[in-house]
N, C-alpha and C. Protein backbone atom coordinates (compact mmCIF):
# COMPACT_ATOMS: atom_id res chain seq x y z
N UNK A 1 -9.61 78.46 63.71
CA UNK A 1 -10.06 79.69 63.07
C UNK A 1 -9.30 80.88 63.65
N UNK A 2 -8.55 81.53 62.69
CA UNK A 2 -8.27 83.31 63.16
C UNK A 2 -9.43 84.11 63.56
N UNK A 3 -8.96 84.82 64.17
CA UNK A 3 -9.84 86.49 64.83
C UNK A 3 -9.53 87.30 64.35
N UNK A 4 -10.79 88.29 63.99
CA UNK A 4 -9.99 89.81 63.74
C UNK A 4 -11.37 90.65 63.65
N UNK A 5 -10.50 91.76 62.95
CA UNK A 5 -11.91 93.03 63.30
C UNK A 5 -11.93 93.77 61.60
N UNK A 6 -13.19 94.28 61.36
CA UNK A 6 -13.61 94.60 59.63
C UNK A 6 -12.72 95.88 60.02
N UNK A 7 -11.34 96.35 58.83
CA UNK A 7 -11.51 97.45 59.18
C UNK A 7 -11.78 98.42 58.32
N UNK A 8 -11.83 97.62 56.76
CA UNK A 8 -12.03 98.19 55.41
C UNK A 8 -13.30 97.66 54.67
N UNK A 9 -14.24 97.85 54.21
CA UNK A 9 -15.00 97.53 53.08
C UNK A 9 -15.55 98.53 52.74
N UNK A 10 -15.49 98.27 51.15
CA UNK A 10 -15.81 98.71 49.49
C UNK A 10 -16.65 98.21 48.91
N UNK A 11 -17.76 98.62 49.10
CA UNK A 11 -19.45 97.82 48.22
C UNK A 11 -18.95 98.04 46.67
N UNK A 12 -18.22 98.90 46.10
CA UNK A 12 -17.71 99.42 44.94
C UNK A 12 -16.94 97.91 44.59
N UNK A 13 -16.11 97.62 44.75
CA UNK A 13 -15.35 96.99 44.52
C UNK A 13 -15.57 95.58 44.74
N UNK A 14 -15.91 95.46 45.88
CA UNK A 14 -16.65 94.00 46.60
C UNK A 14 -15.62 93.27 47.29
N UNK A 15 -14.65 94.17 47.87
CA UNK A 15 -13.73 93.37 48.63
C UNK A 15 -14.13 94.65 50.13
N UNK A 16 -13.18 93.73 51.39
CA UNK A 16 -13.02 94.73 52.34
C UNK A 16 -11.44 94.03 53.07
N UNK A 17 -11.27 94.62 54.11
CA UNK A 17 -9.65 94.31 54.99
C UNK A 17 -10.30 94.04 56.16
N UNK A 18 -9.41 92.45 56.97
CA UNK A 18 -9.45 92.43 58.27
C UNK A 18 -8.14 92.42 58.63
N UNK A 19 -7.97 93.07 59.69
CA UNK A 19 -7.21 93.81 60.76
C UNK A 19 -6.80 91.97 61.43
N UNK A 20 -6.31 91.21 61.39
CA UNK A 20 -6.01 89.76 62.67
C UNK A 20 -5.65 90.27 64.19
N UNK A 21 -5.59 89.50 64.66
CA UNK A 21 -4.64 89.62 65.75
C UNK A 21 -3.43 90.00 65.95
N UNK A 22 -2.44 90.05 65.34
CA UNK A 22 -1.35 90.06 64.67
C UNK A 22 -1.04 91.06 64.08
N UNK A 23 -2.07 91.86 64.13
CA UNK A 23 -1.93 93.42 63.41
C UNK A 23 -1.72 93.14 61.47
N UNK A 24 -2.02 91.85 61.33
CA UNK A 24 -1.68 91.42 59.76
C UNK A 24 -3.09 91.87 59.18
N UNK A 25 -3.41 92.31 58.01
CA UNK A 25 -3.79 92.78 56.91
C UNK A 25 -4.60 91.76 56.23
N UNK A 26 -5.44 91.24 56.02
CA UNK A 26 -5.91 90.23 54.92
C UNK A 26 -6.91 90.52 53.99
N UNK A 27 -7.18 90.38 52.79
CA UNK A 27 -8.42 91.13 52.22
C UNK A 27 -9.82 89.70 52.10
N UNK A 28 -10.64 90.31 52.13
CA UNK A 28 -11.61 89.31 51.92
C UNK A 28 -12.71 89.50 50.64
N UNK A 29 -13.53 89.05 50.21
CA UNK A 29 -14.53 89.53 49.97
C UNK A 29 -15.73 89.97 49.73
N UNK A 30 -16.60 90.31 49.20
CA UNK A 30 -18.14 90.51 49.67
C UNK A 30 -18.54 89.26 49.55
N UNK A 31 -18.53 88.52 48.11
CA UNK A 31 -19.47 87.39 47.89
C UNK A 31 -19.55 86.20 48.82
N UNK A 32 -18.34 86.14 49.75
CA UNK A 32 -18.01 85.49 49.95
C UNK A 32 -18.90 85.30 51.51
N UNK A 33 -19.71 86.45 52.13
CA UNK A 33 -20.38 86.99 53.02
C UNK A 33 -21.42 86.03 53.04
N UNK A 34 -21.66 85.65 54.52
CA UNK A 34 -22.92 84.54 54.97
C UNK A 34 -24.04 85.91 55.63
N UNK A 35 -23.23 86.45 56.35
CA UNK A 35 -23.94 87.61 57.40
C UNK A 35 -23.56 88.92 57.05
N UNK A 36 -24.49 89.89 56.94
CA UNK A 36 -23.89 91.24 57.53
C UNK A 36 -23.03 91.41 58.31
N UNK A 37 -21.78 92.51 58.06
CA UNK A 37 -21.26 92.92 58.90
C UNK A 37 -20.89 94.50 58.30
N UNK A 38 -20.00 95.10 59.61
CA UNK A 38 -20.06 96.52 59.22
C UNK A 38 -18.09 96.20 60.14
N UNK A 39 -17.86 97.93 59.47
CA UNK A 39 -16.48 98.39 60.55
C UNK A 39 -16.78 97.96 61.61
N UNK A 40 -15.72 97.41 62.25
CA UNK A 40 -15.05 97.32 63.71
C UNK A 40 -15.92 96.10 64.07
N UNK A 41 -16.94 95.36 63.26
CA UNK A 41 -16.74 93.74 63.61
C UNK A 41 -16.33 92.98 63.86
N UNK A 42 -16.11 91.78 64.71
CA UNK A 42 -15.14 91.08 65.18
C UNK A 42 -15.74 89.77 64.82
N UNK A 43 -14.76 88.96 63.92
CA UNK A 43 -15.26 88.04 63.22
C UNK A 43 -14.12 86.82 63.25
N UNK A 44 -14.66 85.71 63.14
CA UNK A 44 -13.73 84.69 63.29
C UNK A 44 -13.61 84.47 61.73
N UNK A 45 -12.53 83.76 61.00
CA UNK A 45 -12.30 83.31 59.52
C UNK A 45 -11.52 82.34 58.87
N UNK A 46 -11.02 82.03 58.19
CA UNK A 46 -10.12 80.68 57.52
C UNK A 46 -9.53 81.57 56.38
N UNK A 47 -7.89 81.49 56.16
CA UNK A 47 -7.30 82.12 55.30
C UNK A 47 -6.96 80.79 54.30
N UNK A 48 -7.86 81.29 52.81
CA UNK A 48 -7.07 80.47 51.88
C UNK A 48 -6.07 80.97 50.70
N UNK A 49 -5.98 80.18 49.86
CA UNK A 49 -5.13 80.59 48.36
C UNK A 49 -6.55 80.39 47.42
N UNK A 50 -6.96 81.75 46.76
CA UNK A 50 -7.91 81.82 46.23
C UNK A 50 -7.10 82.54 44.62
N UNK A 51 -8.30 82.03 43.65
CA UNK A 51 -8.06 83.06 42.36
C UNK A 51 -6.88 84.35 42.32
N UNK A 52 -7.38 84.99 43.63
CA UNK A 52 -7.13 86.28 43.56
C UNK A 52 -6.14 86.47 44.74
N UNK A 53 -5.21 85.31 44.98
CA UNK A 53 -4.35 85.43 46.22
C UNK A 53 -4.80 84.89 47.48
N UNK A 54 -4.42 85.17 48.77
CA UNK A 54 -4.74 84.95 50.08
C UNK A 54 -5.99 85.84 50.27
N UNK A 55 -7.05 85.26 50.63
CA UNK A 55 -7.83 86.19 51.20
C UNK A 55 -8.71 85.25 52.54
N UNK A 56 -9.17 85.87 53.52
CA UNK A 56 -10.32 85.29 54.65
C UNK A 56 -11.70 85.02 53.69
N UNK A 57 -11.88 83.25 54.45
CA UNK A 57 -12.80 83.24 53.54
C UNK A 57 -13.77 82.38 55.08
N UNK A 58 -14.98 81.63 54.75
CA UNK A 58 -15.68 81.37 55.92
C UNK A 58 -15.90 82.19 57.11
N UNK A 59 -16.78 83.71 57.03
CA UNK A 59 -16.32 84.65 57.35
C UNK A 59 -17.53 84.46 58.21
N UNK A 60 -17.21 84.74 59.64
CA UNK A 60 -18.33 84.80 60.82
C UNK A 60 -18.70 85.86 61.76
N UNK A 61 -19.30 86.09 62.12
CA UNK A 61 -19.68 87.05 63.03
C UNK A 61 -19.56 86.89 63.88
N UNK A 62 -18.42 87.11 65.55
CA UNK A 62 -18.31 87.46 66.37
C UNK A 62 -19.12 88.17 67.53
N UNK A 63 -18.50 89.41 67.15
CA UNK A 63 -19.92 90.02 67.84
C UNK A 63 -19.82 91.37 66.91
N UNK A 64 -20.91 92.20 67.25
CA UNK A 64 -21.05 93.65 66.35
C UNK A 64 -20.77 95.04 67.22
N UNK A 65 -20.23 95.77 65.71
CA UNK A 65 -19.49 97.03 66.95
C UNK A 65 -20.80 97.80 66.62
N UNK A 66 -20.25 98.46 68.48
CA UNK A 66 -21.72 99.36 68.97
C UNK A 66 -21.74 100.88 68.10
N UNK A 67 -22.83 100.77 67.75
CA UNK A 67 -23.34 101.97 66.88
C UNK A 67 -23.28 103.89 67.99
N UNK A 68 -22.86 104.31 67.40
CA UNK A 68 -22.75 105.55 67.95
C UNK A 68 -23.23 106.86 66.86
N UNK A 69 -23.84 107.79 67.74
CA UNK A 69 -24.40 108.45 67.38
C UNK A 69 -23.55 110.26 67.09
């Protein structure tokens, strides 16, 4: 499994972007969601060839970024 961190999502649209390790780009998307997550999550994932291109799919929760006020 890859690592990375949420650094984009669009409830509008129903996709969001993880950031890898690698500084690479991948899009994912909502439906595809087991758990909540928010920005700056750090989530483990599986990149496939979907409908709609490459996207992270089996999308996990890591750990959660700390909320600030």
């Amino acid at each position: 499994m890859r690592k990375g961190t949420i650094c984009y999502v669009d409830q509008n649209s129903g996709h969001g972007i993880i950031k890898d390790e690698n500084e690479q780009k991948i899009q994912f998307f909502l439906m595809e969601l087991k758990e909540e997550i928010r920005l700056n999550d750090e989530i483990s994932f599986e990149i496939e060839l979907t409908a709609r291109g490459l996207a992270a799919t089996k999308i996990h929760l890591v750990s959660t970024a700390e909320l600030t006020s």
